[in-house]
Protein backbone atom coordinates (compact mmCIF):
# COMPACT_ATOMS: atom_id res chain seq x y z
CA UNK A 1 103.89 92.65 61.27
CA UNK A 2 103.44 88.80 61.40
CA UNK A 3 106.03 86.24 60.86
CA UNK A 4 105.90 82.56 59.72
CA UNK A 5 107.12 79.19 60.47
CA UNK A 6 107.35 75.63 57.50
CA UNK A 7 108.69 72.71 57.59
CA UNK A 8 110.90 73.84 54.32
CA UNK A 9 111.35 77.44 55.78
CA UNK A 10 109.59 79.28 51.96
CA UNK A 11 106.33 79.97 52.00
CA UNK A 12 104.19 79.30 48.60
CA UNK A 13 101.34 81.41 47.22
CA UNK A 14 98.83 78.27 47.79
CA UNK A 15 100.35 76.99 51.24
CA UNK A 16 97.51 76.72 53.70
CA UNK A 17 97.90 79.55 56.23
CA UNK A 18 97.27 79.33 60.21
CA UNK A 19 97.78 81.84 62.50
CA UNK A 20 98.72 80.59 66.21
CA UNK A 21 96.96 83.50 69.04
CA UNK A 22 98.98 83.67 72.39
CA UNK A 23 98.94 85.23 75.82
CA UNK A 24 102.72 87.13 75.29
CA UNK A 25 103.95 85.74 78.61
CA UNK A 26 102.88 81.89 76.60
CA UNK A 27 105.25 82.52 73.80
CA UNK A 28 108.80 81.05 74.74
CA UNK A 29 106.96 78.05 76.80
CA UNK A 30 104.84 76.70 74.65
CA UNK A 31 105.05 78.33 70.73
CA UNK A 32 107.67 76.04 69.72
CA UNK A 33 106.22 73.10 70.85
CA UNK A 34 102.32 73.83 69.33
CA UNK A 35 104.23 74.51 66.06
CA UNK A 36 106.13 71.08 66.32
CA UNK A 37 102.94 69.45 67.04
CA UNK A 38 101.59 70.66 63.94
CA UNK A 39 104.14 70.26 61.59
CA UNK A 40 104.33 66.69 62.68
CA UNK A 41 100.98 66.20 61.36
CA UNK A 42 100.65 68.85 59.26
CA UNK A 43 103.69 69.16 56.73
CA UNK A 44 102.45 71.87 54.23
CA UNK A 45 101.15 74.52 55.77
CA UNK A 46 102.29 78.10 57.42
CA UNK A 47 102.21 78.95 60.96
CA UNK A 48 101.91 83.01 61.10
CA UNK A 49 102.48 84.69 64.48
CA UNK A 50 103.46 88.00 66.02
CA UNK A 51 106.33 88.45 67.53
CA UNK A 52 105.34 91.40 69.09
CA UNK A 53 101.87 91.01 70.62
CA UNK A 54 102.01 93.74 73.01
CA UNK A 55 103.25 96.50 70.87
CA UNK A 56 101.00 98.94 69.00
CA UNK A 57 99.23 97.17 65.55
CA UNK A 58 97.02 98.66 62.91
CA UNK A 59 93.38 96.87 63.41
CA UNK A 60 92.32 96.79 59.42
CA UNK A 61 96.08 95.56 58.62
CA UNK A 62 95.46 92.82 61.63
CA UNK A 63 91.74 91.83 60.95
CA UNK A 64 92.91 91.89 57.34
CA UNK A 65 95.45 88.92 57.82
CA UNK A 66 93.64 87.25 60.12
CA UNK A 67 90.72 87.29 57.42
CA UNK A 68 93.70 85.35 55.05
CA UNK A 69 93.92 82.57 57.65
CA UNK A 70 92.20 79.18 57.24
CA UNK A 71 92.50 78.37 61.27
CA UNK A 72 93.16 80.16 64.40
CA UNK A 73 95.56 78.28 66.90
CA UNK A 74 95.25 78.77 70.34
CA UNK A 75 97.75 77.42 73.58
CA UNK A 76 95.16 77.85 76.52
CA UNK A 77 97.23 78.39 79.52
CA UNK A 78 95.86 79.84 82.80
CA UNK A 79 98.28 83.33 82.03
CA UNK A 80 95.96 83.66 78.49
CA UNK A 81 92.10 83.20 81.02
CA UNK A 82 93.57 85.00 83.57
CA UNK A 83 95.16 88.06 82.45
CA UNK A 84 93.94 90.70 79.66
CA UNK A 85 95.82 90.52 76.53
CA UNK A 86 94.87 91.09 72.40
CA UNK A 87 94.77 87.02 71.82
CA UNK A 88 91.55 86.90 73.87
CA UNK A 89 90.54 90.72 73.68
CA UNK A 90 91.31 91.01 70.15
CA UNK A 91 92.18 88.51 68.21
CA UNK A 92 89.73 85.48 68.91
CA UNK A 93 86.75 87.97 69.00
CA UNK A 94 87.39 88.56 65.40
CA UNK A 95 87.93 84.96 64.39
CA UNK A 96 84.66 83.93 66.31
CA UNK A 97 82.39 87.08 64.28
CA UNK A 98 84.36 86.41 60.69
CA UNK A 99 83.73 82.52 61.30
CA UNK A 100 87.54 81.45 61.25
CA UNK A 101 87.49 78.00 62.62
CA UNK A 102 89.55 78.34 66.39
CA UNK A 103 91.34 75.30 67.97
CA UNK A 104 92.04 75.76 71.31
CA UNK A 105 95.15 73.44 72.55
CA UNK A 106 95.79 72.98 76.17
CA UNK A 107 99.51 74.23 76.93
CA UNK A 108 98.90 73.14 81.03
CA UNK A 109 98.11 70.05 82.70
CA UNK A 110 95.34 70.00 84.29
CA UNK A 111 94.99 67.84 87.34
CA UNK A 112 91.86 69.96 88.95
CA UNK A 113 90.18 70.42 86.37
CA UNK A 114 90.33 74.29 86.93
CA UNK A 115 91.54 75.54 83.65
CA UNK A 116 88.94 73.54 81.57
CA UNK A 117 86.45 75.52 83.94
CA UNK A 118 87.73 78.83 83.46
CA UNK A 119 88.22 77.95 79.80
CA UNK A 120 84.48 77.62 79.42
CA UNK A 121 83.51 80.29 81.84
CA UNK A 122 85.42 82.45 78.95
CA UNK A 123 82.73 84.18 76.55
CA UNK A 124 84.94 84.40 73.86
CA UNK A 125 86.15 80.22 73.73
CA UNK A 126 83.04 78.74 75.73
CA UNK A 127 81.47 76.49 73.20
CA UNK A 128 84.44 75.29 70.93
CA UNK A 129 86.02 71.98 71.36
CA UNK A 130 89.49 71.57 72.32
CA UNK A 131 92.47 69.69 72.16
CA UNK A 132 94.49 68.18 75.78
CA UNK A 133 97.87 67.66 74.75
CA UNK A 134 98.04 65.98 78.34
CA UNK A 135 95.05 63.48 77.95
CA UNK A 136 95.61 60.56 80.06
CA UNK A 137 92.69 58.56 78.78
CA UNK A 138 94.36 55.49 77.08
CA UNK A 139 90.90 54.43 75.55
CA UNK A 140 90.41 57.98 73.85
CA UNK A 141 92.02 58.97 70.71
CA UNK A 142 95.43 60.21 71.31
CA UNK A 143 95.84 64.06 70.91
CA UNK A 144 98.19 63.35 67.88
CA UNK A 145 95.79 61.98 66.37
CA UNK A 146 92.56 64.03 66.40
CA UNK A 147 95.05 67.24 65.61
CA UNK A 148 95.51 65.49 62.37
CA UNK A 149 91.87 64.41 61.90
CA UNK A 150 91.06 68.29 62.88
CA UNK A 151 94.20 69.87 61.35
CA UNK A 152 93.32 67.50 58.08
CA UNK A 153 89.50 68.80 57.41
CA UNK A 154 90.57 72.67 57.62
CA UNK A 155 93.64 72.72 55.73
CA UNK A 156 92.53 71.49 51.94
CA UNK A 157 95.23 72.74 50.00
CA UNK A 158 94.81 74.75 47.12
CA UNK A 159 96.93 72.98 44.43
């Protein structure tokens, strides 16, 4: 059912596990690039994902590898607010009620400031702090940097 992405391409028993929740029309735009942004920071760790979110899934076998994961990662994109699909009807409901820590990423600049508002008009990802991979800010902390700081304080390894 899921796949997985390291750095070294094997995946160890006590490898810290995350689990990266998409809209399906997201995928080939911006998967590749949230993984590279994590494995820059994050060297040891696996990045689980399904490569078929649209297709039929057992819920127990789902929630029951979701349950395994020690972070959800989300690309918010205006396809993933906008349209229905198991990321956001699913997915994030279950990390949110099983207390799975969710970091939402923005995949989309956001000149107008209209995808941060639908992103907290969302009942699901209101409330949780994100991540702009297109801050501008050059006095804030750059977006490298706090997804280390965040990526850093979920992903203890187990060795």
């Amino acid at each position: 059912m899921l796949q997985f992405l390291t750095r070294t391409g094997t995946l160890t028993r006590v490898m810290p596990r995350l689990y990266v929740s998409y809209h399906p029309g997201d995928f080939e735009r911006h998967f590749r690039t949230i993984c590279s942004d994590i494995f820059a920071v994050q060297e040891n760790c696996a990045v689980f994902y399904e490569e078929n979110p649209t297709g039929t899934y057992d819920e127990n076998e789902l929630f029951a590898l979701l349950s395994e994961m020690r972070l959800i990662v989300v690309p918010v994109t205006r396809k993933l607010l906008g349209e229905s699909s198991r990321a956001l009807d699913v997915e994030l409901p279950y990390a949110r009620g099983h207390n799975i820590p969710i970091l939402p990423i923005l995949a989309e600049a956001d000149e107008s400031g209209e995808l941060i508002d639908a992103f907290n008009k969302t009942s699901v990802l209101s409330g949780l702090q994100f991540l702009n991979r297109f801050e501008r800010d050059t006095t804030a902390l750059r977006y490298e940097d706090k997804l280390a700081t965040f990526l850093s304080s979920v992903m203890v390894n187990e060795e």
